[in-house]
C-alpha atoms as a PDB file:
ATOM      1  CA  UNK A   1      11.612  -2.458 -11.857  1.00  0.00           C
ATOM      2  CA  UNK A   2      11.208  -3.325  -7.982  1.00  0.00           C
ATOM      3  CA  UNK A   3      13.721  -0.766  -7.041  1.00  0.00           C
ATOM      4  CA  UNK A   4      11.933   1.888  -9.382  1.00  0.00           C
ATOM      5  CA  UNK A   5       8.801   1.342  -7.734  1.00  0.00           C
ATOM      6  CA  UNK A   6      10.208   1.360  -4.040  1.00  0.00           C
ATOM      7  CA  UNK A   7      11.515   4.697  -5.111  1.00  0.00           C
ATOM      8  CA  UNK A   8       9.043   6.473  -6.306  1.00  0.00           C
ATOM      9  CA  UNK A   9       6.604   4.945  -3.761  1.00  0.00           C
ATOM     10  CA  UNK A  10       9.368   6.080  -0.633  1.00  0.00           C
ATOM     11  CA  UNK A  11       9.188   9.579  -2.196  1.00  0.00           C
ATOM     12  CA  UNK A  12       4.739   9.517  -1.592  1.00  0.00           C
ATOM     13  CA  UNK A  13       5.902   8.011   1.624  1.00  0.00           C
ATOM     14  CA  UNK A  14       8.827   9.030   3.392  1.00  0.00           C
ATOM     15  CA  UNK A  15       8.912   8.741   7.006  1.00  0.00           C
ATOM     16  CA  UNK A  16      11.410   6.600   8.888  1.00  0.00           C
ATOM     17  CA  UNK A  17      10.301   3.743  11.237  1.00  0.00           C
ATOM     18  CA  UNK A  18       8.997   0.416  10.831  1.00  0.00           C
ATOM     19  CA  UNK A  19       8.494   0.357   6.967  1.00  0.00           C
ATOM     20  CA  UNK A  20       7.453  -2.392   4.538  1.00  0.00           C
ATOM     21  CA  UNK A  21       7.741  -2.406   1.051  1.00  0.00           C
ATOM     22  CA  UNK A  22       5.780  -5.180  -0.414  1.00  0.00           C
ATOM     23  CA  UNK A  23       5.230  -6.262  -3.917  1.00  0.00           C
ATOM     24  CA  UNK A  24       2.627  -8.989  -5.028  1.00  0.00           C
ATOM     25  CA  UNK A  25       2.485  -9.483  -8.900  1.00  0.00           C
ATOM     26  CA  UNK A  26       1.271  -6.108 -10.416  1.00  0.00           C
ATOM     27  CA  UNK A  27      -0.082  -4.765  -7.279  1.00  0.00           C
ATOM     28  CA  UNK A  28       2.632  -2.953  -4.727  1.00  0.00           C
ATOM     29  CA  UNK A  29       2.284  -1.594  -1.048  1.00  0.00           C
ATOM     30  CA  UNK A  30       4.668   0.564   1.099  1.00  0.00           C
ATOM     31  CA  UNK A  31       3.666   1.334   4.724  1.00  0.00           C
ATOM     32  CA  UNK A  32       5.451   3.511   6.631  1.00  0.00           C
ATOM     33  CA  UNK A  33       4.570   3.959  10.624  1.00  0.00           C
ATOM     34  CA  UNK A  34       6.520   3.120  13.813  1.00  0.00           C
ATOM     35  CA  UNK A  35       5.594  -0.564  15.385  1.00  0.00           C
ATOM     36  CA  UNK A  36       1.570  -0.622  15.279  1.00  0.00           C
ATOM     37  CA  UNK A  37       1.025   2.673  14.615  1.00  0.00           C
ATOM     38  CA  UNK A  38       0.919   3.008  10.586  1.00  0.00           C
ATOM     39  CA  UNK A  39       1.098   7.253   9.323  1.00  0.00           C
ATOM     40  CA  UNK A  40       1.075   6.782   5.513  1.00  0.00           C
ATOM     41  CA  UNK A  41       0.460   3.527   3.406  1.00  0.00           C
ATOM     42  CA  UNK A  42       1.113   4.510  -0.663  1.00  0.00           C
ATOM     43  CA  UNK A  43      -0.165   1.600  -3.132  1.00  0.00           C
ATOM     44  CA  UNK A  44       0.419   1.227  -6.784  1.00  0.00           C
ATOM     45  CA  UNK A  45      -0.132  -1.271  -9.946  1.00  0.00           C
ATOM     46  CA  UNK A  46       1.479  -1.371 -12.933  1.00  0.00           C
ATOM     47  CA  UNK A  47       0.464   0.884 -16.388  1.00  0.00           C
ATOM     48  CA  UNK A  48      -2.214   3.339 -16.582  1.00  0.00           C
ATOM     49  CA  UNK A  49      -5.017   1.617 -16.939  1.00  0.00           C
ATOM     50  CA  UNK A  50      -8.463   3.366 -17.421  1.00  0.00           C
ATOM     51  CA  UNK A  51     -10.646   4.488 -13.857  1.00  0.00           C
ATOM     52  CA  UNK A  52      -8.582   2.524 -11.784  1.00  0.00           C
ATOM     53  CA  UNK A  53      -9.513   2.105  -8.220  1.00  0.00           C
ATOM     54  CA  UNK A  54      -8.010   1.038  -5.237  1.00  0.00           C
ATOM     55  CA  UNK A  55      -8.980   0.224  -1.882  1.00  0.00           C
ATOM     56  CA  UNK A  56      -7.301  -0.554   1.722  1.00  0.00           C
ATOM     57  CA  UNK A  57      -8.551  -3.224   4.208  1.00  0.00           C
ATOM     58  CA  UNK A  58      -7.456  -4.332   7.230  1.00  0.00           C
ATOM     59  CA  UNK A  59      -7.636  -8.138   7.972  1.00  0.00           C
ATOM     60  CA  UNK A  60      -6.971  -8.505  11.695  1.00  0.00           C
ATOM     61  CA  UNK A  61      -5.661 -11.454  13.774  1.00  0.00           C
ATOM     62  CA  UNK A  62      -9.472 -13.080  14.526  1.00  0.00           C
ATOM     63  CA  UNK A  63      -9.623 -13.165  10.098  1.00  0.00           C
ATOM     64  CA  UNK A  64     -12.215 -10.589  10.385  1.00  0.00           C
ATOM     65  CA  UNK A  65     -11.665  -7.899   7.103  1.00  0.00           C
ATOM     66  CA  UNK A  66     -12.420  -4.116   7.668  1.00  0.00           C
ATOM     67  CA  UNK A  67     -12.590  -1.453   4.881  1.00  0.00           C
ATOM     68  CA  UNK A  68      -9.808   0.831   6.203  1.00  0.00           C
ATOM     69  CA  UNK A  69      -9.876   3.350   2.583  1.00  0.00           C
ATOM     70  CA  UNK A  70     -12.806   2.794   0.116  1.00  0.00           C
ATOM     71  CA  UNK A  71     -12.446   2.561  -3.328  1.00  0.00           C
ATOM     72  CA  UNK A  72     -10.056   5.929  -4.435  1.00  0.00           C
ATOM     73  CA  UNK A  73      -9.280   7.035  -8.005  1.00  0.00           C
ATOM     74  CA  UNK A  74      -5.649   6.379  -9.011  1.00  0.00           C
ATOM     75  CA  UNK A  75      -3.086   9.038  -9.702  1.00  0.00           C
ATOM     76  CA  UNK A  76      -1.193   7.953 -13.333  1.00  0.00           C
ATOM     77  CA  UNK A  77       2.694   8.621 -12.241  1.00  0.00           C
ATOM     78  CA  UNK A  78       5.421   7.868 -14.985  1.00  0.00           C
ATOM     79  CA  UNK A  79       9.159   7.934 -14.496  1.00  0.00           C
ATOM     80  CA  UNK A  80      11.363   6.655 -17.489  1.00  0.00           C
ATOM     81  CA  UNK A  81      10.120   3.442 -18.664  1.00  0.00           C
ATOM     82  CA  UNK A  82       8.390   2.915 -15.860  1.00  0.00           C
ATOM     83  CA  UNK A  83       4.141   3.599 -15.584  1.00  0.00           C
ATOM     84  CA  UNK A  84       2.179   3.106 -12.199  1.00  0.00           C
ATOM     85  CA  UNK A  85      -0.971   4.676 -10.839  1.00  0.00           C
ATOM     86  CA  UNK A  86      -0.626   5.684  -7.467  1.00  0.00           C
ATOM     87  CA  UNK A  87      -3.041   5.943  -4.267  1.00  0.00           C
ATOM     88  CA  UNK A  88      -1.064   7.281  -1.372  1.00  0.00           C
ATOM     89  CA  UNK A  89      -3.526   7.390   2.110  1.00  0.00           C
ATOM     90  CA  UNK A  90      -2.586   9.312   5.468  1.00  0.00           C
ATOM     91  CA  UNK A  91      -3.869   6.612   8.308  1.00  0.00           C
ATOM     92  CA  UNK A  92      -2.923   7.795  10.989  1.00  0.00           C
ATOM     93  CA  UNK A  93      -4.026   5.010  12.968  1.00  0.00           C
ATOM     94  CA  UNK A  94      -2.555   2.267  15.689  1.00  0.00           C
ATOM     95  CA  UNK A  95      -3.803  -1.409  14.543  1.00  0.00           C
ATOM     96  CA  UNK A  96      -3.245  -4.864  16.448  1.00  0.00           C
ATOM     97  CA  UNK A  97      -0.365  -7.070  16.498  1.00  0.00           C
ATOM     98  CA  UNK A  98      -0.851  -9.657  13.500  1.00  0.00           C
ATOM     99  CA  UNK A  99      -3.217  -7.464  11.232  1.00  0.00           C
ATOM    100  CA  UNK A 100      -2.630  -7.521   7.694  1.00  0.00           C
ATOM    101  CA  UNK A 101      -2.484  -4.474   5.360  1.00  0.00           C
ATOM    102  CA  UNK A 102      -3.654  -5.070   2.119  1.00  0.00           C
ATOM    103  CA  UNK A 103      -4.135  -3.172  -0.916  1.00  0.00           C
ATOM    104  CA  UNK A 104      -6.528  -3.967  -4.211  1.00  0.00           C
ATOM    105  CA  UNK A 105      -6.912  -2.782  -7.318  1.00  0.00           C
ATOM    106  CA  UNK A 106      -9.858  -3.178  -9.557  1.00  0.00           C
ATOM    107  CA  UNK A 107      -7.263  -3.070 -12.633  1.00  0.00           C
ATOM    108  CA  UNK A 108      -5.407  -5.762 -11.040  1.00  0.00           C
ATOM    109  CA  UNK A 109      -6.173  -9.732  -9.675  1.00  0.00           C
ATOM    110  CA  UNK A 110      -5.094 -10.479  -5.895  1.00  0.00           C
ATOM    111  CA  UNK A 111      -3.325  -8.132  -3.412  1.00  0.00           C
ATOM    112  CA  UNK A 112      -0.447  -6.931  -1.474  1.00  0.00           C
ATOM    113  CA  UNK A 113      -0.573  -7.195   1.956  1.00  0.00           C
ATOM    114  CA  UNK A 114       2.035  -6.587   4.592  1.00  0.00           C
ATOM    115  CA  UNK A 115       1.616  -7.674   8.321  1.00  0.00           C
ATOM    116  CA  UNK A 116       1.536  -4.829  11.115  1.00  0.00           C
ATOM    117  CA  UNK A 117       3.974  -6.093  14.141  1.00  0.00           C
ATOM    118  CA  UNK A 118       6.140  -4.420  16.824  1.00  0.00           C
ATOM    119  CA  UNK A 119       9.521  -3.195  16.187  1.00  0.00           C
ATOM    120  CA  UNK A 120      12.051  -5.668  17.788  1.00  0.00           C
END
């Protein structure tokens, strides 16, 4: 189910560079950017449920948490077995070492997050 999710999510997001493909319960994120600088970020959760919504926020190294995307409606996406809604956001944006990526759902409890760093 992991892999079918990574793959439909790479397809919303496919650049190459420093990528992270996170998934946290029924909640997943894939960020795709090149060290701190972050082009597309695509988040799903599982099924189709009604008016879902899903936001981005940024929680940086000092704890602080910044609204990055408000709350977006949810694209339903099946493939096979498998049902998501999708939100897929062009950032654009360079963000500090440390900062945390994280993607709700108001269909969904908790997040996934996935920390911004420099390529090694």
């Amino acid at each position: 189910m992991v892999a079918a999710v990574a793959a439909l999510l790479a397809g919303a997001c496919a650049e190459a560079g420093a990528d992270a493909d996170i998934r946290e319960g029924a909640v997943g994120l894939t960020v795709r950017g090149r060290g701190l600088h972050v082009s597309r970020v695509a988040a799903s959760v599982d099924g189709h449920p009604a008016d879902t919504r899903g936001r981005l926020v940024a929680v940086g190294p000092d704890g602080y948490e910044r609204t990055v995307r408000g709350w977006t409606y949810g694209r339903p996406v099946s493939a096979g077995m498998t049902r998501l809604t999708v939100i897929v956001w062009r950032i654009n944006r360079t963000f500090e070492p440390g900062t945390r990526l994280c993607a709700e759902f108001s269909a969904a409890a908790g997040r996934a997050c996935a920390v911004i760093h420099r390529a090694r």
